[in-house]
C-alpha atoms as a PDB file:
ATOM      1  CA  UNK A   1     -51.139 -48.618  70.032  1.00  0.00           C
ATOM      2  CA  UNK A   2     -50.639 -51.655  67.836  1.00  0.00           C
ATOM      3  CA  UNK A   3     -53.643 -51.674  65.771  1.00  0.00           C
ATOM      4  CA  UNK A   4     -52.799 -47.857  65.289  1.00  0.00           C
ATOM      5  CA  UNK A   5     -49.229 -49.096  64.163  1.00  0.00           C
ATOM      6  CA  UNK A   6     -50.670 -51.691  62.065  1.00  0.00           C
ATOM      7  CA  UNK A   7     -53.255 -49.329  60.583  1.00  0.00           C
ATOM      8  CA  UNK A   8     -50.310 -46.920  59.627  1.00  0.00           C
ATOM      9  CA  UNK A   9     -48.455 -49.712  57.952  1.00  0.00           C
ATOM     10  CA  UNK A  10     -51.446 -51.222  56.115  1.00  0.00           C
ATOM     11  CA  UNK A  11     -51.897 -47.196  54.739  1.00  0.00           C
ATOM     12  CA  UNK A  12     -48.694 -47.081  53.818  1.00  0.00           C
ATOM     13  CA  UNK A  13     -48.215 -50.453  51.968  1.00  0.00           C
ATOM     14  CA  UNK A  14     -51.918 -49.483  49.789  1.00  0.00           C
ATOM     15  CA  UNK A  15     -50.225 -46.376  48.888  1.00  0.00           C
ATOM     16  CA  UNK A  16     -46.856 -47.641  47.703  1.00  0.00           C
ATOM     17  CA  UNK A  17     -49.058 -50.208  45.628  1.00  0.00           C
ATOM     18  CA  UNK A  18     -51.041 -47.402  44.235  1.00  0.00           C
ATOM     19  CA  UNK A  19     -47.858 -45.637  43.400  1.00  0.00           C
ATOM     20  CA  UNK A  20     -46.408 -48.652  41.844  1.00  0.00           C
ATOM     21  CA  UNK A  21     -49.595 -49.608  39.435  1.00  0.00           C
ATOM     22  CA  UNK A  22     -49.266 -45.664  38.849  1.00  0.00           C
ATOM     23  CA  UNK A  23     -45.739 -46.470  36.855  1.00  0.00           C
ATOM     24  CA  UNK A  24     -46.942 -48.989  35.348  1.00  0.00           C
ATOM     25  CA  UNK A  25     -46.975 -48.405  31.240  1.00  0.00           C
ATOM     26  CA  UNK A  26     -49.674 -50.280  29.388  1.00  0.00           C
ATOM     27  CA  UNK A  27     -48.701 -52.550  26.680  1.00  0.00           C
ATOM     28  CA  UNK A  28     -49.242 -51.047  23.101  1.00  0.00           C
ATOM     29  CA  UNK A  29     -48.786 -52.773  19.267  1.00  0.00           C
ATOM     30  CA  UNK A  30     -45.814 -50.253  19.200  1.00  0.00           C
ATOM     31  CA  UNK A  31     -44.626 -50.923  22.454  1.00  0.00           C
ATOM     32  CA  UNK A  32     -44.698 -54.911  21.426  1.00  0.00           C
ATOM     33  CA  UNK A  33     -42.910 -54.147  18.204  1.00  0.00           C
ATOM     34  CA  UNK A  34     -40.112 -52.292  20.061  1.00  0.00           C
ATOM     35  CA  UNK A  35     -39.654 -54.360  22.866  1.00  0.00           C
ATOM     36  CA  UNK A  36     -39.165 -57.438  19.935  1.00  0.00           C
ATOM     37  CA  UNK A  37     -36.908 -55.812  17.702  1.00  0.00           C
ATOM     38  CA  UNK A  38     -34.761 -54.696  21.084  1.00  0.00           C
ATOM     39  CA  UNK A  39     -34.518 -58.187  21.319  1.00  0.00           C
ATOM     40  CA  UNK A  40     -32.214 -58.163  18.199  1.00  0.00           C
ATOM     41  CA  UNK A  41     -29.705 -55.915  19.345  1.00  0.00           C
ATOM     42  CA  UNK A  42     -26.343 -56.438  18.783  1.00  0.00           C
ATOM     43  CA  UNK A  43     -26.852 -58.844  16.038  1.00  0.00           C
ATOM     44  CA  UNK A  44     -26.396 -58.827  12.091  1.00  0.00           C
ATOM     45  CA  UNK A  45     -28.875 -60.798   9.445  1.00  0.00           C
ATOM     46  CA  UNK A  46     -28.907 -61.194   5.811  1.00  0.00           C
ATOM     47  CA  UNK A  47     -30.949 -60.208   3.828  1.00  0.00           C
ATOM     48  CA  UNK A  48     -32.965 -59.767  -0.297  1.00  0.00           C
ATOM     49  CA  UNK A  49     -33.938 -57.866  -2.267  1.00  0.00           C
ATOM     50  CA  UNK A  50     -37.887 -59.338  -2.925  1.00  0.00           C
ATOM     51  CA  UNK A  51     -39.275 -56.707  -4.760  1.00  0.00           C
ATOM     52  CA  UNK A  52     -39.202 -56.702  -8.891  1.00  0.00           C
ATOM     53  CA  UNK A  53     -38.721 -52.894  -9.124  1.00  0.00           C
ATOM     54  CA  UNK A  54     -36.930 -51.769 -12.273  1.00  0.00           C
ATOM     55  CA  UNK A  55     -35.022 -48.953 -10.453  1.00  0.00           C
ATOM     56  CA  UNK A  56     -33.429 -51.791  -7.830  1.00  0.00           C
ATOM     57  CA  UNK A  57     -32.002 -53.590 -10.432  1.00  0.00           C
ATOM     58  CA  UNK A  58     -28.679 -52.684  -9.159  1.00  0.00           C
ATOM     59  CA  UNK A  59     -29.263 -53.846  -5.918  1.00  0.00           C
ATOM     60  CA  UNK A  60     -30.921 -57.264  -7.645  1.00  0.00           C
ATOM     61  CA  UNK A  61     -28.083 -60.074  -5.951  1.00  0.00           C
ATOM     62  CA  UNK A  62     -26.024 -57.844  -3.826  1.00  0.00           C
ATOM     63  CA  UNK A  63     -25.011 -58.817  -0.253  1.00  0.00           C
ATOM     64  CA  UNK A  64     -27.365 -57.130   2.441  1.00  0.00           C
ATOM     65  CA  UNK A  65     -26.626 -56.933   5.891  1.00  0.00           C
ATOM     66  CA  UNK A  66     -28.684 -55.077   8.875  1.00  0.00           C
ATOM     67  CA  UNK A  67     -26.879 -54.411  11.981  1.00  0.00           C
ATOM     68  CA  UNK A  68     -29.262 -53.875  15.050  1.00  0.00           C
ATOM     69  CA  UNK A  69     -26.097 -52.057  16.349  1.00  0.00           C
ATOM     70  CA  UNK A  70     -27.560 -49.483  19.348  1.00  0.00           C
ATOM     71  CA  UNK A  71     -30.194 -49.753  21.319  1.00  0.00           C
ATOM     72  CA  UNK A  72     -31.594 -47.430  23.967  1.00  0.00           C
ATOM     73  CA  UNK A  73     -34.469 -46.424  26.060  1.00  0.00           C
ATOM     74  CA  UNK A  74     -35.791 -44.381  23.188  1.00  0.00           C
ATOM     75  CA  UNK A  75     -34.402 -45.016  19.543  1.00  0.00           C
ATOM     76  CA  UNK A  76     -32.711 -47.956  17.621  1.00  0.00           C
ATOM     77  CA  UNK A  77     -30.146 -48.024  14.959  1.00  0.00           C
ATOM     78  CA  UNK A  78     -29.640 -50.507  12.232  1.00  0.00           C
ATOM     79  CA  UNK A  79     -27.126 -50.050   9.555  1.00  0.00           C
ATOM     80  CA  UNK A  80     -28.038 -51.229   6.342  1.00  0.00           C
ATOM     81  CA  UNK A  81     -25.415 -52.429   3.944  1.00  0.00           C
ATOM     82  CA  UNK A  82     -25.366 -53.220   0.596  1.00  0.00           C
ATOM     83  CA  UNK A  83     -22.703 -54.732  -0.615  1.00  0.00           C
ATOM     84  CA  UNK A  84     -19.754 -52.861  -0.069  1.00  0.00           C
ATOM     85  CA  UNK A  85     -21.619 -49.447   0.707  1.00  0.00           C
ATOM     86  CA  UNK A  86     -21.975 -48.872   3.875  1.00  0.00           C
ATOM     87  CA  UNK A  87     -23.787 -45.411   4.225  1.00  0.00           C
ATOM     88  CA  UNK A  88     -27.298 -45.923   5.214  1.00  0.00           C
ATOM     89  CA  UNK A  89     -28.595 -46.181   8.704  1.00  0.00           C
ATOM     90  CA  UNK A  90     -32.053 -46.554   9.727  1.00  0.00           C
ATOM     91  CA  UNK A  91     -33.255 -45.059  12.932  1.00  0.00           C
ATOM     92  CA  UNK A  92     -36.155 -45.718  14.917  1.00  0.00           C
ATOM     93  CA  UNK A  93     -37.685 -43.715  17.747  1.00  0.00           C
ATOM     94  CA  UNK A  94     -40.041 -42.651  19.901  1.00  0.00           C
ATOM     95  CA  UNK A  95     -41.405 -39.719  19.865  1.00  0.00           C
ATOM     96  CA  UNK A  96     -44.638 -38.373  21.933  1.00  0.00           C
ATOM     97  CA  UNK A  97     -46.829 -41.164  21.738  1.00  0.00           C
ATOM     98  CA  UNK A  98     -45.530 -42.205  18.305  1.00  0.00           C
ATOM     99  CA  UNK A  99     -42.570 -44.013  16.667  1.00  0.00           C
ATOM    100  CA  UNK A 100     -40.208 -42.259  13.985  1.00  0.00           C
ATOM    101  CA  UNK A 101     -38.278 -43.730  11.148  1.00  0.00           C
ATOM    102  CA  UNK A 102     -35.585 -41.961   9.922  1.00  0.00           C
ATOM    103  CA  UNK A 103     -33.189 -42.825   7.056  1.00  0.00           C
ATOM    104  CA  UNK A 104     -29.671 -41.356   7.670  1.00  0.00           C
ATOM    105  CA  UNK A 105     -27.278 -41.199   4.809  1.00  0.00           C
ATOM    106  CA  UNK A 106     -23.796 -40.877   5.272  1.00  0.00           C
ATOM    107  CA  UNK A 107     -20.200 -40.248   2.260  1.00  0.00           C
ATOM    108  CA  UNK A 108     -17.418 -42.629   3.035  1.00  0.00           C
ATOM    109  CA  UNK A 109     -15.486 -40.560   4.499  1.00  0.00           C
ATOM    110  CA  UNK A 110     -18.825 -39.932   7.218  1.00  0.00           C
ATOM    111  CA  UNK A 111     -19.687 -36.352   6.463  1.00  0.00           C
ATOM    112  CA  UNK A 112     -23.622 -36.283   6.157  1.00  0.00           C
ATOM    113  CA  UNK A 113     -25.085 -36.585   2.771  1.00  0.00           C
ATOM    114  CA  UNK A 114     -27.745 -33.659   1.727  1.00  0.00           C
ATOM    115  CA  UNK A 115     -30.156 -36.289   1.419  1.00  0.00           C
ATOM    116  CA  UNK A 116     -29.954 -37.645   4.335  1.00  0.00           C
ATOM    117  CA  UNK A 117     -32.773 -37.674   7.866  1.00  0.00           C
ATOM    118  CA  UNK A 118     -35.736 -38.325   5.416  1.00  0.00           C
ATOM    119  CA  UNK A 119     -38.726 -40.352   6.919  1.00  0.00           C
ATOM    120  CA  UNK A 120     -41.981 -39.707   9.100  1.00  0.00           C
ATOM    121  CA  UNK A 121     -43.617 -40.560  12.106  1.00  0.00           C
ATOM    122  CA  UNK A 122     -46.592 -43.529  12.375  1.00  0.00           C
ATOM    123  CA  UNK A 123     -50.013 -42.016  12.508  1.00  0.00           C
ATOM    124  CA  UNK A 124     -51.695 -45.056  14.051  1.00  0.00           C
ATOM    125  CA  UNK A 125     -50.813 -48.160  16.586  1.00  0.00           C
ATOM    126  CA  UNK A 126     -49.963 -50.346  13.782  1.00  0.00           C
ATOM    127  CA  UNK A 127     -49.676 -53.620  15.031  1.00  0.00           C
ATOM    128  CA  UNK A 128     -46.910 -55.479  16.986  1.00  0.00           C
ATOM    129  CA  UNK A 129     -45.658 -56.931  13.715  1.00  0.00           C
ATOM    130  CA  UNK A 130     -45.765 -53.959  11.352  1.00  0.00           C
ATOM    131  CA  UNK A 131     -45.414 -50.281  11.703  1.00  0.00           C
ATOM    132  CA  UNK A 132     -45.771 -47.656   8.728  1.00  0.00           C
ATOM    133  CA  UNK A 133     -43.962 -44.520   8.386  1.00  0.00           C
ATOM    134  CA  UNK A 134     -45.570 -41.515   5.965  1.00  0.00           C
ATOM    135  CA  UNK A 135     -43.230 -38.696   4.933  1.00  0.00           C
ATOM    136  CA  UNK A 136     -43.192 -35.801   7.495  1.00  0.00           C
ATOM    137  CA  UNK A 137     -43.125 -32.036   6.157  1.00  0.00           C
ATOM    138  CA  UNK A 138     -39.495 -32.039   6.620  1.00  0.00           C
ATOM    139  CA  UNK A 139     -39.405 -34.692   3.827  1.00  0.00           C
ATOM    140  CA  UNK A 140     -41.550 -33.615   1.488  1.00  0.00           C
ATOM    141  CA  UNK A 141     -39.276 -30.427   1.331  1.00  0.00           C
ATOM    142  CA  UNK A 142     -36.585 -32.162   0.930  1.00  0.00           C
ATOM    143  CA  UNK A 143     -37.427 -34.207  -1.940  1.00  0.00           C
ATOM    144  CA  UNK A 144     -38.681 -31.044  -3.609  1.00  0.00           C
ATOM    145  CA  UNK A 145     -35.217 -29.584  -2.772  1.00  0.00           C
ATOM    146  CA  UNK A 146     -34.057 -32.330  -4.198  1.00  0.00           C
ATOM    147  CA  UNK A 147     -36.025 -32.857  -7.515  1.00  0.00           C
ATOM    148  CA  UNK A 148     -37.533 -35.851  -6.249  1.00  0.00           C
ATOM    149  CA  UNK A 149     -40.959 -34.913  -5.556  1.00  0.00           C
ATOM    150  CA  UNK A 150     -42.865 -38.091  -6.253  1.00  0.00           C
ATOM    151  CA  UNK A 151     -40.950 -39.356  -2.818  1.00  0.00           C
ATOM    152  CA  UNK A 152     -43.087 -36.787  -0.968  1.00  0.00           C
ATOM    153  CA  UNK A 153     -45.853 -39.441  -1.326  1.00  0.00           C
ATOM    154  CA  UNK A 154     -43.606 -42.365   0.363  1.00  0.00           C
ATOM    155  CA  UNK A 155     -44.643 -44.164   3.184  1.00  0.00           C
ATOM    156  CA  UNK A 156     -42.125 -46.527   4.687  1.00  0.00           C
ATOM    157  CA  UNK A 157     -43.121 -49.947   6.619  1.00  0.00           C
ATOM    158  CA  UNK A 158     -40.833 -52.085   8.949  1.00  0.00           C
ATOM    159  CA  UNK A 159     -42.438 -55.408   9.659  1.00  0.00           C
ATOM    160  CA  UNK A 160     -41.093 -57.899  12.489  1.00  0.00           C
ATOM    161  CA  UNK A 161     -41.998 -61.702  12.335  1.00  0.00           C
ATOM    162  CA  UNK A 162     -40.388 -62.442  15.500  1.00  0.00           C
ATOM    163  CA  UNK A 163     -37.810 -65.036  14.555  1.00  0.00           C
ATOM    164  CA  UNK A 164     -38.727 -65.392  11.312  1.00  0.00           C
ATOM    165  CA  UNK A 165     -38.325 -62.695   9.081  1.00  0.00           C
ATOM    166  CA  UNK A 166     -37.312 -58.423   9.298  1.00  0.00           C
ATOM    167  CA  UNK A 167     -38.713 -56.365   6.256  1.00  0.00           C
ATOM    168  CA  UNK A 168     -38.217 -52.910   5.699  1.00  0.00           C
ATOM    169  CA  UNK A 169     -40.652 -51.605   2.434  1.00  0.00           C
ATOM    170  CA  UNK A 170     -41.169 -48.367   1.037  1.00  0.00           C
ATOM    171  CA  UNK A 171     -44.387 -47.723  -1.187  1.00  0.00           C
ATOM    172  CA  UNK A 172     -46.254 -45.156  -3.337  1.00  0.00           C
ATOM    173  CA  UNK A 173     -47.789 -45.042  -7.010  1.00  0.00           C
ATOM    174  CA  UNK A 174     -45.673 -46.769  -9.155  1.00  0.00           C
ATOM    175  CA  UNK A 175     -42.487 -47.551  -6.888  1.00  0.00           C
ATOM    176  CA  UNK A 176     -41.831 -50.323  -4.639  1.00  0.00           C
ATOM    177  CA  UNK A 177     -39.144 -51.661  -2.987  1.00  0.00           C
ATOM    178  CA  UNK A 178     -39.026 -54.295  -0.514  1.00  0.00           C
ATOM    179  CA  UNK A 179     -36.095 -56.033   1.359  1.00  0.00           C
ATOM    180  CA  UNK A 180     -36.510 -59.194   3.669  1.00  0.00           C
ATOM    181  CA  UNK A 181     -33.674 -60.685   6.399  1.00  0.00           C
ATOM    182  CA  UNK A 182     -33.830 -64.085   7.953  1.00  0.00           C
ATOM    183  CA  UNK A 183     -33.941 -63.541  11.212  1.00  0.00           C
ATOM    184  CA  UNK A 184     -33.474 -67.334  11.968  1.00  0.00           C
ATOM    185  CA  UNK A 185     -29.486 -67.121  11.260  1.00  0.00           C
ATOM    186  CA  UNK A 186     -27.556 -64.251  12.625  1.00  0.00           C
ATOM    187  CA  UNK A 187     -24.122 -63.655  10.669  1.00  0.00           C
ATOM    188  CA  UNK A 188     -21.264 -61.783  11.698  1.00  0.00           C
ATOM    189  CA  UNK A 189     -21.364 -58.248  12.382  1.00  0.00           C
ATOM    190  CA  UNK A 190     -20.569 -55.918   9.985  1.00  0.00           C
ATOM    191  CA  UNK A 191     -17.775 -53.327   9.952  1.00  0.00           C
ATOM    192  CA  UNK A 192     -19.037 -50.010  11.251  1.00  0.00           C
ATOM    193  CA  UNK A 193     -21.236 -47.478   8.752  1.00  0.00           C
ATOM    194  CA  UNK A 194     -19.429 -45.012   7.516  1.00  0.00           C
ATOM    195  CA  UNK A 195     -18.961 -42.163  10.127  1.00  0.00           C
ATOM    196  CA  UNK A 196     -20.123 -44.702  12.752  1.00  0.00           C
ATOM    197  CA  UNK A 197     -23.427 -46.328  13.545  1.00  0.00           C
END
């Protein structure tokens, strides 16, 4: 009777180990990059602007900020700020086996601007320190829409040098801008973007 006890408790104990190397997710590049920029959330950096782009030239010695402000199972958002504009939000995701970036832009007084949830999913593993983002379809229409259609060839990179350095880049024939933050000094959170982050 005991060694049929035992045997039924040695089943059981193989099977809830079984079940519990079942739920276990493997480790990915993208996996790695989330899990490290989740490990910013809830704090601010400052940033520059790096690149030498003509077009940027506004942007050339303004105050940049980047929120990590929400963080959840599935999707990030950082608010990006540029001086005293507060209306862009970047927002990245998972999304059936891949991550997203998506570029939400927001008026001051938070209604949604028509060019606004622009971006595209990764079509590779990247690595765990950078991840690049091609326009999706959705995009490309909208920068036709838009009379922008050169931006239907953009393809968007976040890079993460864990404690070092967070640079968000955007890239395509003739146009690129590139913005770093010093991830080594956290400053003080930002007000909210506008219509919330």
């Amino acid at each position: 009777m005991k060694m049929k006890m035992w045997k039924n408790s040695a089943t059981i104990m193989m099977v809830v180990g079984l079940c519990s190397c079942a739920n276990i997710q493997p480790r990915t590049a993208q996996s790695v990059f989330l899990e490290n920029l989740k490990g910013l959330c809830g704090k601010s950096y400052a940033g520059r602007l790096v690149s030498s782009d003509p077009q940027d030239a506004d942007m050339a010695g303004q105050v940049m900020v980047m929120h990590v402000a929400s963080c959840e199972a599935h999707e990030i958002r950082i608010p990006f700020h540029v001086g005293f504009n507060r209306s862009r939000t970047w927002i990245i995701s998972q999304q059936m086996g891949q991550l997203r970036l998506k570029h939400r832009h927001r008026h001051e007084d938070g209604s949604e601007d028509i060019s606004s949830q622009y971006g595209g999913d990764t079509i590779n593993q990247g690595s765990s320190a950078r991840q690049e983002f091609p326009a999706d379809e959705f995009s490309k229409a909208l920068f036709i829409r838009t009379n922008i259609p050169n931006s239907a060839n953009n393809i968007w990179a976040i890079e993460l040098e864990k404690g070092k350095k967070f640079s968000y880049e955007l890239r395509r024939q003739n146009r690129h801008f590139r913005v770093e933050f010093d991830l080594t000094t956290p400053v003080p959170n930002p007000p909210a973007a506008w219509g919330g982050n």
